[in-house]
C-alpha atoms as a PDB file:
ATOM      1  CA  UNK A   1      89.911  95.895  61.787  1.00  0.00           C
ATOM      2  CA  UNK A   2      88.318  97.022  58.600  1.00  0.00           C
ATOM      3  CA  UNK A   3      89.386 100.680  57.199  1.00  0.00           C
ATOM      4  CA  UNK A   4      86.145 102.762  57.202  1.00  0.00           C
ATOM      5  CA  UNK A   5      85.106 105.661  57.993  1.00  0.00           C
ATOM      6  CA  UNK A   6      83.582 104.896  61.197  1.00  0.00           C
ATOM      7  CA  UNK A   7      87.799 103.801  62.648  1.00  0.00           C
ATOM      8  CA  UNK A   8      89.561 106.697  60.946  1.00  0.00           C
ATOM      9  CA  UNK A   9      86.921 108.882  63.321  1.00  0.00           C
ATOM     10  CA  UNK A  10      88.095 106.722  65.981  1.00  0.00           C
ATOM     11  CA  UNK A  11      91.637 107.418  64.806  1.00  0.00           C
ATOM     12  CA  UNK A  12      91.304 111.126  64.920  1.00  0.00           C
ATOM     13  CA  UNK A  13      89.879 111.446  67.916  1.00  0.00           C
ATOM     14  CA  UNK A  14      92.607 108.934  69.690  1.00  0.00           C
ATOM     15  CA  UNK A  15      92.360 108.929  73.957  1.00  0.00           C
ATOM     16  CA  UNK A  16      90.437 112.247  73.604  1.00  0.00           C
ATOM     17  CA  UNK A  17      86.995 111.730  75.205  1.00  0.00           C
ATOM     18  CA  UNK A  18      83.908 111.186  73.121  1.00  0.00           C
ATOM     19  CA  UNK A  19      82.606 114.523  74.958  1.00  0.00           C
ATOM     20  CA  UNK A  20      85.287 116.410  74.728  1.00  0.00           C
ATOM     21  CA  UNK A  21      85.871 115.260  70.802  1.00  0.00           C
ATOM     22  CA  UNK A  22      82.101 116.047  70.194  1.00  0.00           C
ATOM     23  CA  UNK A  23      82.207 119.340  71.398  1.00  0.00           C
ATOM     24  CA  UNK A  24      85.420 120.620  69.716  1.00  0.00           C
ATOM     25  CA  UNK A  25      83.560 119.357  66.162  1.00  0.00           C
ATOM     26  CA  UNK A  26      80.206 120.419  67.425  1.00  0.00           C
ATOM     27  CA  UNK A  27      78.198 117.744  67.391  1.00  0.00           C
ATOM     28  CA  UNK A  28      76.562 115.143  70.512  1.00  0.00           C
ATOM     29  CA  UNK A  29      78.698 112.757  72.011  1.00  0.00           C
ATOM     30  CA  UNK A  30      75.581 110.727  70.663  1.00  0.00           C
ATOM     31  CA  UNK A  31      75.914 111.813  66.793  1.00  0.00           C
ATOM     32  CA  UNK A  32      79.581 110.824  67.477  1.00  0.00           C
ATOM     33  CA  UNK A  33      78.820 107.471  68.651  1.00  0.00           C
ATOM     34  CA  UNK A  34      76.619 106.780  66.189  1.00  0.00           C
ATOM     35  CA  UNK A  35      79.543 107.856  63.460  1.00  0.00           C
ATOM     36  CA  UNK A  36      82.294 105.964  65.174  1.00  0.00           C
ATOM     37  CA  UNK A  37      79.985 102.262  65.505  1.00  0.00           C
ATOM     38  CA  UNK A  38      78.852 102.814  61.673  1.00  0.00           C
ATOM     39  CA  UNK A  39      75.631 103.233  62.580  1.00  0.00           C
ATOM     40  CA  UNK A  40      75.263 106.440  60.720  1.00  0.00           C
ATOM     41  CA  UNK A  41      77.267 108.824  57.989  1.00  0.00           C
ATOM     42  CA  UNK A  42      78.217 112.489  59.042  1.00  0.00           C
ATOM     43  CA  UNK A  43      77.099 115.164  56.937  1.00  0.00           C
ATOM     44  CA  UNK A  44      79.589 116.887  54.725  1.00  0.00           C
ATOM     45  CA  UNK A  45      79.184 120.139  56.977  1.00  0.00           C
ATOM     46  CA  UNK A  46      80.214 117.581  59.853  1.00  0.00           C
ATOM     47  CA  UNK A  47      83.277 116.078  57.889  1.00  0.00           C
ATOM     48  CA  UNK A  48      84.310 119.747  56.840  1.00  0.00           C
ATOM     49  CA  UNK A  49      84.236 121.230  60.364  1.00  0.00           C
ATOM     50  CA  UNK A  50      86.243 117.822  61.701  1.00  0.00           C
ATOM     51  CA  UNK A  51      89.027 118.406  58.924  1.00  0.00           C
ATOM     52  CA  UNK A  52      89.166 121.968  59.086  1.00  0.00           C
ATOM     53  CA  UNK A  53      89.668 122.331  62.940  1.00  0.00           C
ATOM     54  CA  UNK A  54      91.728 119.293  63.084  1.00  0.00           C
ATOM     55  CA  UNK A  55      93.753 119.698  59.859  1.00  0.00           C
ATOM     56  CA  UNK A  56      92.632 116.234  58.746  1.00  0.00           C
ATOM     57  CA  UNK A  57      92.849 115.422  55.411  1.00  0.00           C
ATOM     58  CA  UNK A  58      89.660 115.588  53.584  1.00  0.00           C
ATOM     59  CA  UNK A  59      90.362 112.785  50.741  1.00  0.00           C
ATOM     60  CA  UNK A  60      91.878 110.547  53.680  1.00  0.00           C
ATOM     61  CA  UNK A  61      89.208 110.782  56.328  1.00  0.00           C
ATOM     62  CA  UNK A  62      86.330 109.818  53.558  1.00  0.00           C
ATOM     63  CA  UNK A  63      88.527 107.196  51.678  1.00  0.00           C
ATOM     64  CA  UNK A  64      91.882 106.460  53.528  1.00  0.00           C
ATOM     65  CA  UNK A  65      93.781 107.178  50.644  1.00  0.00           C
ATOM     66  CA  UNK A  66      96.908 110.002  51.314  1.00  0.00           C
ATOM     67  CA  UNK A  67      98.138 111.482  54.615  1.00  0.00           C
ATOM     68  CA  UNK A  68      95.746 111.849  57.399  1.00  0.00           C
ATOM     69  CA  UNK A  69      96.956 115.385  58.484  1.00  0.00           C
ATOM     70  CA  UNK A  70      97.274 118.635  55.986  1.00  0.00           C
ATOM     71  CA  UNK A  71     100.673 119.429  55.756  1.00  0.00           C
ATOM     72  CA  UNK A  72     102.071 122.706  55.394  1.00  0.00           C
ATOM     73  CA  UNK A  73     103.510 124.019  51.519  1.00  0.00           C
ATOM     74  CA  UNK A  74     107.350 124.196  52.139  1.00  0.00           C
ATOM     75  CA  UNK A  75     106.858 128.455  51.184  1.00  0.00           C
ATOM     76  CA  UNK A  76     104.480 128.616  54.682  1.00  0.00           C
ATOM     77  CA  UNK A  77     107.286 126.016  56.699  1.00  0.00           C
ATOM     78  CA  UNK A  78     109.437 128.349  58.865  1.00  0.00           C
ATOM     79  CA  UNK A  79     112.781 127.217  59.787  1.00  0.00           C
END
């Protein structure tokens, strides 16, 4: 399978429902759809409300490159 946008937004949304997935990001199921068959590009307001309620990495949803989840700086870890 080809890495593009379209399957990292399949990867980040896993076994969750498309309606359940949509409305966490708010967006339609339909807009989602549309994003996850390559039929259209989200909008950078889209992208930025996926990453920042998901903690998904900006740089590797839009290009793949880098870890797919924010991680922490090791002054914010608690152990």
């Amino acid at each position: 399978m080809k890495d593009t946008l379209a399957t990292r937004l399949r990867m980040v949304r896993g076994r969750e429902s498309r309606d359940e997935f949509a409305k966490k990001i708010g967006i339609s199921p339909r807009a989602l759809a549309n994003y996850e068959y390559g039929e259209r590009n989200p909008k950078g307001n889209t992208i930025a409300q996926i990453c920042a309620r998901l903690g998904v990495e900006i740089s590797w949803l839009l290009s793949g490159v880098g870890p797919m989840y924010v991680t922490k700086p090791e002054s914010a870890k608690t152990g």
